[in-house]
C-alpha atoms as a PDB file:
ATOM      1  CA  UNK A   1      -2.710 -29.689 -60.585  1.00  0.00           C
ATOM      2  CA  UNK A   2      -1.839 -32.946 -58.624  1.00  0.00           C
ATOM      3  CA  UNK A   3       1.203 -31.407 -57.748  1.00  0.00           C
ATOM      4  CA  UNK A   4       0.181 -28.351 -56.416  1.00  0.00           C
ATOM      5  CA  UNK A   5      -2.648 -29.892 -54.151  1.00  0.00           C
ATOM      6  CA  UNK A   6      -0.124 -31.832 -53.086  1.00  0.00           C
ATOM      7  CA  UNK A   7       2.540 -29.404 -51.534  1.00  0.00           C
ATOM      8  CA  UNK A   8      -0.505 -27.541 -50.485  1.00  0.00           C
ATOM      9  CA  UNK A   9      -1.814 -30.193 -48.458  1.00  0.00           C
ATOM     10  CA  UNK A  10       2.032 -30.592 -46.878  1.00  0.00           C
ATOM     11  CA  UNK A  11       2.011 -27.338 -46.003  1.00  0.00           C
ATOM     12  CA  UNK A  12      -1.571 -27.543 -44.577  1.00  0.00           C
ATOM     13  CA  UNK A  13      -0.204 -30.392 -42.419  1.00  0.00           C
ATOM     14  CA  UNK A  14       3.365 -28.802 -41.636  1.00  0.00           C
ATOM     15  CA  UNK A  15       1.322 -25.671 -40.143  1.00  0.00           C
ATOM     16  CA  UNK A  16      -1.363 -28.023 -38.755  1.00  0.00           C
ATOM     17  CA  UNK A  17       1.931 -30.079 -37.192  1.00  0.00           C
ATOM     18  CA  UNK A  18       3.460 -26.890 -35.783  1.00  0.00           C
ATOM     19  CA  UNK A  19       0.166 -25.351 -34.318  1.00  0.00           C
ATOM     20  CA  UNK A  20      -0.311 -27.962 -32.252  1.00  0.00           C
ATOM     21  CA  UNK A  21       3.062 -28.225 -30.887  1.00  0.00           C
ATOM     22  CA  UNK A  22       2.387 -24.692 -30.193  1.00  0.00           C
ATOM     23  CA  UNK A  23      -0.778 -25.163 -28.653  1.00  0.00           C
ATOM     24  CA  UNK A  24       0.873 -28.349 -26.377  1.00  0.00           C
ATOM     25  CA  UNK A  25       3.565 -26.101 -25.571  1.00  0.00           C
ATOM     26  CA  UNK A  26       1.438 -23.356 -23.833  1.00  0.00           C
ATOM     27  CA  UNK A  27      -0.874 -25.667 -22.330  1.00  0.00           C
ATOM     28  CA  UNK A  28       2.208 -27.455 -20.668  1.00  0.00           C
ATOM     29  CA  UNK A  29       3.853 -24.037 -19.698  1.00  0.00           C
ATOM     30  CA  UNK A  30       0.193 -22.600 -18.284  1.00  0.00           C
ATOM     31  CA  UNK A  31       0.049 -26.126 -16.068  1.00  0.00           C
ATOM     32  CA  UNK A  32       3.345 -24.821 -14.486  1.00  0.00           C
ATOM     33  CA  UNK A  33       2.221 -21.741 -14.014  1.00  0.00           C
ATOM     34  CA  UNK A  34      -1.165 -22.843 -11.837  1.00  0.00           C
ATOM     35  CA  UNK A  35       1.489 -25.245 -10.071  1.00  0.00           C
ATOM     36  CA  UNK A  36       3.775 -22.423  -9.018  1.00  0.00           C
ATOM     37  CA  UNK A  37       1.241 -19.888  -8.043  1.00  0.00           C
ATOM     38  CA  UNK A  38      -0.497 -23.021  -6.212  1.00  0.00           C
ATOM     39  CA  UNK A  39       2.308 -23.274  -4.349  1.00  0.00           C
ATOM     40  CA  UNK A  40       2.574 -19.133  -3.450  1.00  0.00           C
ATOM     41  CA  UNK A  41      -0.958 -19.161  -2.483  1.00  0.00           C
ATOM     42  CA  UNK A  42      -0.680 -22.380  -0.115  1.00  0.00           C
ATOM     43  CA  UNK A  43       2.775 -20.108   1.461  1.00  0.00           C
ATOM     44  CA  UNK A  44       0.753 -17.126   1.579  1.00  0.00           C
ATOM     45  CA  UNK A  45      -2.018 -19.231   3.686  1.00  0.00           C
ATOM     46  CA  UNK A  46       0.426 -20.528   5.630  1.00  0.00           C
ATOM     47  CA  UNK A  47       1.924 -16.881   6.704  1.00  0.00           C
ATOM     48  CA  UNK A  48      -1.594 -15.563   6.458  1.00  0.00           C
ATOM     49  CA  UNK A  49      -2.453 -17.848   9.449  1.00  0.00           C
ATOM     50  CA  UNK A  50       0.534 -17.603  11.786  1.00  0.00           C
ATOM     51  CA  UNK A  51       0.055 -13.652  11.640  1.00  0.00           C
ATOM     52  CA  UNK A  52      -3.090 -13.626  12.312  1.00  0.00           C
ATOM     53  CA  UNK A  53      -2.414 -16.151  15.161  1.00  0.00           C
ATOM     54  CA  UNK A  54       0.434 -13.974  16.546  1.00  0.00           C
ATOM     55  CA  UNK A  55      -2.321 -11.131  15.995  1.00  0.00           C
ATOM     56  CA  UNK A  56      -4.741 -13.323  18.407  1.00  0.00           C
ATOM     57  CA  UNK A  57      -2.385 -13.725  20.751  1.00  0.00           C
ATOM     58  CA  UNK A  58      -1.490  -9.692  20.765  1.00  0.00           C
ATOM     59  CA  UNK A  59      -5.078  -8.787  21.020  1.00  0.00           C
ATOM     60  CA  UNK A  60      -5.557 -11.430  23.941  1.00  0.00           C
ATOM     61  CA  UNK A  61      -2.885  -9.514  25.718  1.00  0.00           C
ATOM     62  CA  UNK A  62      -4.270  -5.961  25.473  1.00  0.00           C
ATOM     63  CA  UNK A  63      -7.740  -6.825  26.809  1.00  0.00           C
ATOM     64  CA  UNK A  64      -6.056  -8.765  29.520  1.00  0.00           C
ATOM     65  CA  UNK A  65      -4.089  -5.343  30.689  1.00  0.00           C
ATOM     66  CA  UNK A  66      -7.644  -3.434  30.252  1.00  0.00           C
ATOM     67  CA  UNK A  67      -9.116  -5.464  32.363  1.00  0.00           C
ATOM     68  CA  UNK A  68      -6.707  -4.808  34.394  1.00  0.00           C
ATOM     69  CA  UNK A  69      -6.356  -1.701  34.611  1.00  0.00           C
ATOM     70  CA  UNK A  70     -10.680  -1.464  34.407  1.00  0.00           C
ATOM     71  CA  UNK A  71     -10.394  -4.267  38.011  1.00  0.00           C
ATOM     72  CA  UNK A  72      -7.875  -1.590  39.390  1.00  0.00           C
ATOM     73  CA  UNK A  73     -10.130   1.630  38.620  1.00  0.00           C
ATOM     74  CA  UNK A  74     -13.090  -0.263  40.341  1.00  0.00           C
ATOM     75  CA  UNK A  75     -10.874  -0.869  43.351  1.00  0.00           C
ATOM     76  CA  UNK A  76     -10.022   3.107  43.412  1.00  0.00           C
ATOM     77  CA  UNK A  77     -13.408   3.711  43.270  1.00  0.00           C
ATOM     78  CA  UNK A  78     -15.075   1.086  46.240  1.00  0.00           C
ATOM     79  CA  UNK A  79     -11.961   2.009  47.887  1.00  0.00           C
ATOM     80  CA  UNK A  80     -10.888  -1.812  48.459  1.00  0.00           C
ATOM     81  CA  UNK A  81      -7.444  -2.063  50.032  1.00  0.00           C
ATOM     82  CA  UNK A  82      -4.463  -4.702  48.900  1.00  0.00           C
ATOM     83  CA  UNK A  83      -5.468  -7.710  51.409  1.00  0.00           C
ATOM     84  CA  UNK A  84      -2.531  -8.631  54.489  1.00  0.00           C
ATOM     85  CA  UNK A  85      -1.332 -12.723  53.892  1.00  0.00           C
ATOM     86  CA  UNK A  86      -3.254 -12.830  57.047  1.00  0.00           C
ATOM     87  CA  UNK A  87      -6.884 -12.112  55.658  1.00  0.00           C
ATOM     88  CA  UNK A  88      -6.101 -14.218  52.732  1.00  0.00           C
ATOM     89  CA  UNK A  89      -7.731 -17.897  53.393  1.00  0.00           C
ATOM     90  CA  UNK A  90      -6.828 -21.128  51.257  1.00  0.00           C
ATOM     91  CA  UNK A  91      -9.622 -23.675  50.535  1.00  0.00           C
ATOM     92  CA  UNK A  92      -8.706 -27.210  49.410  1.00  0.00           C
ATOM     93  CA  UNK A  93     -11.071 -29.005  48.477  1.00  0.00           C
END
């Protein structure tokens, strides 16, 4: 009986032995994982911002053309007239 209890309690510890490498093993290979999607999410960001800068700077440029365009309807419609250099007067302060 001594015998068997005792290759029983080897294998018991072999098994015990190779679940934990196991369990080291995935917990080491999950930690990479969260590092290289940490590092995909911080590019993302990073591209995430500059479009939506570039996006800004688009959307800055289209209301500056409609207003525009709305100062030059206005004009049609008080009839105002392109000033001559001559009516045009500089102020320095």
């Amino acid at each position: 009986m001594s015998k068997n209890s005792g290759e029983f309690f080897v294998k018991k510890l072999i098994v015990t032995v190779l679940l934990a490498i196991l369990g080291f093993s995935i917990a080491a290979l999950e930690r990479n994982r969260l590092v290289i999607m940490d590092a995909k999410i911080s590019n993302l960001k990073i591209e995430y911002d500059r479009i939506k800068s570039e996006n800004d700077s688009i959307m800055y440029k289209i209301n500056s053309i409609l207003a525009l365009e709305k100062l030059d309807k206005i004009a049609q419609e008080k009839n105002f007239s392109v000033p001559t250099e001559d009516a045009i007067i500089n102020i320095k302060e």
